[in-house]
N, C-alpha and C. Protein backbone atom coordinates (compact mmCIF):
# COMPACT_ATOMS: atom_id res chain seq x y z
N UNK A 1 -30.04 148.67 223.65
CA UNK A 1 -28.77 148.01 223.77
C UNK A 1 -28.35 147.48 222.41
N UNK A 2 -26.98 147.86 221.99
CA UNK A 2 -26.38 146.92 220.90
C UNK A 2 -26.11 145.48 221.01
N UNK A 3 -26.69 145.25 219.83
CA UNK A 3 -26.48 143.85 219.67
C UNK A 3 -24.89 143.69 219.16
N UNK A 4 -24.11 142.96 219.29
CA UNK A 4 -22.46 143.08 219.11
C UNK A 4 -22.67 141.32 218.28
N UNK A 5 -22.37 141.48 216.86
CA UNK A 5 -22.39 139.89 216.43
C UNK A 5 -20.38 139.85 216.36
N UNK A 6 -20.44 138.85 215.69
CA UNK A 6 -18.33 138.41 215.53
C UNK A 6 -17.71 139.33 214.52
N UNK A 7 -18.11 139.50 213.93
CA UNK A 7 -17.67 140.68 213.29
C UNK A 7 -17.13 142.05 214.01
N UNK A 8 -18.92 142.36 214.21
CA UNK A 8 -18.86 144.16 215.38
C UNK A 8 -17.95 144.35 216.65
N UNK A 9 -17.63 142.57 217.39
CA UNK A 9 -16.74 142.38 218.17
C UNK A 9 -15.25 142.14 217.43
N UNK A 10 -14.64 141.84 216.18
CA UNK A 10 -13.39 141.90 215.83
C UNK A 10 -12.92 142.80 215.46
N UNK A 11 -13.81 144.00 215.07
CA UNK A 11 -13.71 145.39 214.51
C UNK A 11 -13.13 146.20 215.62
N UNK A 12 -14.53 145.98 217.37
CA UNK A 12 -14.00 146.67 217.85
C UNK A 12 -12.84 146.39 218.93
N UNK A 13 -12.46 145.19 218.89
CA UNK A 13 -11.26 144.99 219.37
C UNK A 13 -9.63 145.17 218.66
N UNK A 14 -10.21 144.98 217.67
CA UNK A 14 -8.91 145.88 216.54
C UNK A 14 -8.99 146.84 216.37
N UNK A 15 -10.09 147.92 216.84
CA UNK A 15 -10.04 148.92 216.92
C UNK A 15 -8.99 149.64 218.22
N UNK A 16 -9.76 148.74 219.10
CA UNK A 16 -8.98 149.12 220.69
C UNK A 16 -7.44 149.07 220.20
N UNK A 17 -6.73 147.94 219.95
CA UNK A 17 -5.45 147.26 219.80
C UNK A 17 -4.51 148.32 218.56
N UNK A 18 -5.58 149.19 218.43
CA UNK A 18 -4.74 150.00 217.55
C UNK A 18 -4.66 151.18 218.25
N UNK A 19 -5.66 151.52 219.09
CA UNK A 19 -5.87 152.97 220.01
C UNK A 19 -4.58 152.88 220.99
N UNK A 20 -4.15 151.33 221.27
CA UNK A 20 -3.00 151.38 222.20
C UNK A 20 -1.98 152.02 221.59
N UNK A 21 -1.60 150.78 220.19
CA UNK A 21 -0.75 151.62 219.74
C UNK A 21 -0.53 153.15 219.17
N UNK A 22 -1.27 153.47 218.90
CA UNK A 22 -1.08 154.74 218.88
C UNK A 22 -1.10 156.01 219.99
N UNK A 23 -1.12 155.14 221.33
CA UNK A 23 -0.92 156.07 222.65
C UNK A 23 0.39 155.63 222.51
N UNK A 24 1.08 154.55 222.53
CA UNK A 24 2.27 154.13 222.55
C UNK A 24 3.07 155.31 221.53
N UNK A 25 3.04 155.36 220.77
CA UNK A 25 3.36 156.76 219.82
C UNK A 25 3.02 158.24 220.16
N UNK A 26 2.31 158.30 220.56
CA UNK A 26 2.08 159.34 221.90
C UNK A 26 3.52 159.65 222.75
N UNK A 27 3.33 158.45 223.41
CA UNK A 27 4.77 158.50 224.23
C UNK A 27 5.34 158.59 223.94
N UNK A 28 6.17 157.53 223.12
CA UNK A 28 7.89 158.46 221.81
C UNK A 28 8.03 159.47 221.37
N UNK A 29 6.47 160.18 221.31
CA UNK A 29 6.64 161.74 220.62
C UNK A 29 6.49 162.58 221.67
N UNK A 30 6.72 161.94 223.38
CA UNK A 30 6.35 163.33 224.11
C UNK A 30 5.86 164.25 223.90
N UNK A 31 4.41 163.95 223.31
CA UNK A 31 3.01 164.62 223.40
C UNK A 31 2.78 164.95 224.22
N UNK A 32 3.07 166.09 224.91
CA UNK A 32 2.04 166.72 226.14
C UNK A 32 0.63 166.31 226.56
N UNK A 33 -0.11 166.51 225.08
CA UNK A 33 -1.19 166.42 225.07
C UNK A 33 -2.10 164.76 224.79
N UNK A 34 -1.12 164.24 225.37
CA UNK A 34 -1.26 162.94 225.01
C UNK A 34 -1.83 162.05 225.66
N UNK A 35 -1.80 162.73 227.31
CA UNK A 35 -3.09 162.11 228.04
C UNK A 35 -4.18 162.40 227.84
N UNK A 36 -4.68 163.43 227.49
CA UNK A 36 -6.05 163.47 226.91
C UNK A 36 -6.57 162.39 226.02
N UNK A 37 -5.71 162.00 224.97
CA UNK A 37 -6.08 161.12 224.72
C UNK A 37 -6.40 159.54 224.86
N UNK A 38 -5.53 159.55 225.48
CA UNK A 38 -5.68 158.20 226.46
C UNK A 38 -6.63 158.14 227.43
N UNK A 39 -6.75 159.47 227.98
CA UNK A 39 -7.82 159.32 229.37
C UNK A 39 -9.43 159.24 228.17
N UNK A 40 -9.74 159.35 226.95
CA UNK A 40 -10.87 159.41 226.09
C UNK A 40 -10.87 157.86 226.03
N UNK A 41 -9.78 157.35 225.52
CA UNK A 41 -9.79 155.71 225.27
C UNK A 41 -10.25 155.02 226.32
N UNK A 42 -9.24 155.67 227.81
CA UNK A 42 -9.88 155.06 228.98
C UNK A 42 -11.28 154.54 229.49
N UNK A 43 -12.12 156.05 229.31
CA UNK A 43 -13.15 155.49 229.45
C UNK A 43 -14.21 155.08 228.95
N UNK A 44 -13.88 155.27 227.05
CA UNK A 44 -14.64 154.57 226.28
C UNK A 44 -14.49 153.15 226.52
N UNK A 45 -13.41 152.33 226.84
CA UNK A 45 -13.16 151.16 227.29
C UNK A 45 -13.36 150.50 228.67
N UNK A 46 -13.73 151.69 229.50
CA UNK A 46 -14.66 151.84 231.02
C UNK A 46 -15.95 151.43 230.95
N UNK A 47 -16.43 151.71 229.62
CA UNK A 47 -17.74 151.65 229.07
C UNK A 47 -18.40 150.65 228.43
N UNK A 48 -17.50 150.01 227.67
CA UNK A 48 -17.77 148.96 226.55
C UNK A 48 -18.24 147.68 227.42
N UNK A 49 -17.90 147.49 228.95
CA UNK A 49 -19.18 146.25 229.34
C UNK A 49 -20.55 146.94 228.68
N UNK A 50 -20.93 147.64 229.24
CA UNK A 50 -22.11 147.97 228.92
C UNK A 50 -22.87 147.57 227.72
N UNK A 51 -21.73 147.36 226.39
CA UNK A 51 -21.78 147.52 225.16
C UNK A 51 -21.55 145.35 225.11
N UNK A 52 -21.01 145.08 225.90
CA UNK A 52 -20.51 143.64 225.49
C UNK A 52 -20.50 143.03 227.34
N UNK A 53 -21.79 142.28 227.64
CA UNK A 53 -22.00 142.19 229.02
C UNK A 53 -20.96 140.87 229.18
N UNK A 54 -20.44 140.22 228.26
CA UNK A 54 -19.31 139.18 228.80
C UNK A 54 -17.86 140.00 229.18
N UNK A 55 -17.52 141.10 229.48
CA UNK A 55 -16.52 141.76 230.16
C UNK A 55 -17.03 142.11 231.13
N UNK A 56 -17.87 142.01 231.68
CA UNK A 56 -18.27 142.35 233.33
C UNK A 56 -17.56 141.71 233.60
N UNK A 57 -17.27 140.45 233.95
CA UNK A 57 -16.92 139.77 235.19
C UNK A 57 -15.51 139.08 234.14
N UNK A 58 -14.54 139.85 233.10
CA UNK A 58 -13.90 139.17 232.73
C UNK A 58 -12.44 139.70 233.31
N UNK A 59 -11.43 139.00 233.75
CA UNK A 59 -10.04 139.62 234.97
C UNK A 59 -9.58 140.20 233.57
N UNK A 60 -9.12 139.77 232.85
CA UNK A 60 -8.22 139.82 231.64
C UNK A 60 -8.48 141.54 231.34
N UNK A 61 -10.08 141.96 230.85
CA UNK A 61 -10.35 142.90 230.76
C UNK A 61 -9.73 144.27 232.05
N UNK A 62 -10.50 144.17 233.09
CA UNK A 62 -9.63 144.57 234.06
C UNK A 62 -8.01 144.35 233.99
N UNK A 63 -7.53 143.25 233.89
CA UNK A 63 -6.32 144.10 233.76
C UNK A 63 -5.48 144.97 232.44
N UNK A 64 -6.66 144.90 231.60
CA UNK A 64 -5.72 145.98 230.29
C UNK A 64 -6.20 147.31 230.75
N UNK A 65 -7.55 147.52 231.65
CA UNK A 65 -7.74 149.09 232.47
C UNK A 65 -6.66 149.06 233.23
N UNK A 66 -6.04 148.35 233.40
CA UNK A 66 -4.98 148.40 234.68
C UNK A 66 -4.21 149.15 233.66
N UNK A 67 -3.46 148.14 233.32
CA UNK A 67 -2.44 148.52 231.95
C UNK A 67 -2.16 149.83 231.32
N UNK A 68 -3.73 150.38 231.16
CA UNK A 68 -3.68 151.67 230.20
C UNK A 68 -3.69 152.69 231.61
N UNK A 69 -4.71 152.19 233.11
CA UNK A 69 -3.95 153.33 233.78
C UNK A 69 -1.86 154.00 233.94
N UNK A 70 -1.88 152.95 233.89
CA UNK A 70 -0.32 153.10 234.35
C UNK A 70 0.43 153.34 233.15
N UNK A 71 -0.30 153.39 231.79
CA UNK A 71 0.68 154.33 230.38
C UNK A 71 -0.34 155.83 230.64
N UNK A 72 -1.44 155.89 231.09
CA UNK A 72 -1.87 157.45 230.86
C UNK A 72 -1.24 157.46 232.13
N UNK A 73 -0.62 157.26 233.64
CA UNK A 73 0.40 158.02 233.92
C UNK A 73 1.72 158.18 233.47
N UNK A 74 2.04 157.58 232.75
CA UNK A 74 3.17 157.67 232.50
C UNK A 74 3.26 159.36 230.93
N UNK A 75 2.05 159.08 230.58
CA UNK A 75 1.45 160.13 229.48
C UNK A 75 1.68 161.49 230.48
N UNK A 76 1.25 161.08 231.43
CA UNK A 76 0.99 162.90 232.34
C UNK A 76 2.40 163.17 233.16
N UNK A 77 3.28 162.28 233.59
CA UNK A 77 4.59 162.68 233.63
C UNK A 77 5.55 162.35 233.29
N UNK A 78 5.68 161.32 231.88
CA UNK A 78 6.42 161.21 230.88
C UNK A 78 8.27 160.83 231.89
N UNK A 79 7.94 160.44 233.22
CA UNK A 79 8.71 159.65 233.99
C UNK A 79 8.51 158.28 233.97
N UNK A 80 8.30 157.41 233.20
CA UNK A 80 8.09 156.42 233.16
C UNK A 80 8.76 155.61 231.97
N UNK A 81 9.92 154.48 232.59
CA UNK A 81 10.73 154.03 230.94
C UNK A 81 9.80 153.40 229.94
N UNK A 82 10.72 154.10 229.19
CA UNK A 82 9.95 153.59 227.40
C UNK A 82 9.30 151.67 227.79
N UNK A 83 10.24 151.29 227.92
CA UNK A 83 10.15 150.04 227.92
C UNK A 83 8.97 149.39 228.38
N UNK A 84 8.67 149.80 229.86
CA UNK A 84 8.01 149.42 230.76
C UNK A 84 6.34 150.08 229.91
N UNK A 85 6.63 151.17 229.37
CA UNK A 85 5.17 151.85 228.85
C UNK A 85 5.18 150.69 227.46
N UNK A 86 6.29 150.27 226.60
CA UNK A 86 5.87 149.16 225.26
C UNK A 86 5.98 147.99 226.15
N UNK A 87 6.24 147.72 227.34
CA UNK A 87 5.40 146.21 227.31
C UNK A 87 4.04 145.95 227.96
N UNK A 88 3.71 146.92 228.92
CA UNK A 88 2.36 147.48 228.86
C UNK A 88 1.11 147.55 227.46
N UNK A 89 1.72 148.01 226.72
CA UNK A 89 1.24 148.35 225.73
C UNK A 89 0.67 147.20 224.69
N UNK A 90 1.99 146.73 224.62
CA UNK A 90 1.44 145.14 223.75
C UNK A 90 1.43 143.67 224.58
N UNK A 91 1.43 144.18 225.74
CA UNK A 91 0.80 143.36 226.57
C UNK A 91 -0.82 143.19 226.92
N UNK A 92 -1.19 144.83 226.61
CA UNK A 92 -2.73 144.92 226.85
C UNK A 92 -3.21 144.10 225.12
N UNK A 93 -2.44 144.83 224.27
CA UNK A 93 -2.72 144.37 222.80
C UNK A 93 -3.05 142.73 222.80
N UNK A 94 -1.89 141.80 223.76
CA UNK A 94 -2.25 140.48 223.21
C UNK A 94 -3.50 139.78 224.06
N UNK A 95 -3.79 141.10 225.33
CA UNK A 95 -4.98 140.46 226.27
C UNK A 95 -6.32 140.51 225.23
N UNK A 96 -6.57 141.68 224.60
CA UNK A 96 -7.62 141.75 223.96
C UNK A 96 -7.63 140.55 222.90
N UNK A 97 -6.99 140.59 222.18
CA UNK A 97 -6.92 139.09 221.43
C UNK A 97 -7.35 137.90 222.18
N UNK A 98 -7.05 137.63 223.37
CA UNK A 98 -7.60 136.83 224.08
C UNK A 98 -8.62 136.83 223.99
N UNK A 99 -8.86 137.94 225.10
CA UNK A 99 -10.68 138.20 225.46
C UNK A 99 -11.56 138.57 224.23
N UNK A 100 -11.15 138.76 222.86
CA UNK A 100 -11.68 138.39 221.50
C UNK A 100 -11.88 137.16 221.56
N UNK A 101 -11.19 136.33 221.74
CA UNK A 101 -11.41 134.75 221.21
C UNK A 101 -12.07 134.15 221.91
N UNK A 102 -12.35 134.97 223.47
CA UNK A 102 -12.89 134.05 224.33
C UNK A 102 -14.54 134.69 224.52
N UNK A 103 -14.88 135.44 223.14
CA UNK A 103 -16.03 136.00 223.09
C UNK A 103 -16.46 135.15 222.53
N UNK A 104 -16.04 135.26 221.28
CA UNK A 104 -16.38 134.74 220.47
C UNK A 104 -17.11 133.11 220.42
């Protein structure tokens, strides 16, 4: 098991917070192929309790899986308003900041 110190946890939450945005850009560019990528983020971020056991039981976390389900559908039928996919988007962005701080 990784050990995750404040650092390895600000890295990889700015890591995440950038993976959004750039699905978010995905979408403006009606990328076809753009759920693929999102569904990779998905469940690397499906994964990361494993990696950081204070997101087991954290809601906040669950709801940015929420979040990113409902932009990778919107990725696979590109029926979904812009809007509703960018406030999704940097809505999940300002949860992780949270659940950063509340790691920490």
């Amino acid at each position: 098991m990784v050990n995750f110190n404040k650092f390895a946890i600000d890295d990889t939450f700015e890591y995440y917070k950038n993976q959004f945005y750039k699905i978010l850009n995905l979408y403006e560019d009606n990328d076809m192929y753009g759920y693929m990528y999102a569904i990779r983020i998905y469940t690397e971020l499906e994964e990361l309790p494993e990696l950081i056991p204070e997101l087991n039981d954290n809601y906040k976390f669950v709801i940015v899986l929420d979040k990113l389900g409902i932009i990778l559908n919107g990725l696979i039928s590109f029926d979904t308003p812009l809007q509703l996919i960018k406030n999704h988007t940097f809505e999940s962005m300002n949860l992780l900041d949270d659940i950063r701080g509340s790691i920490e």
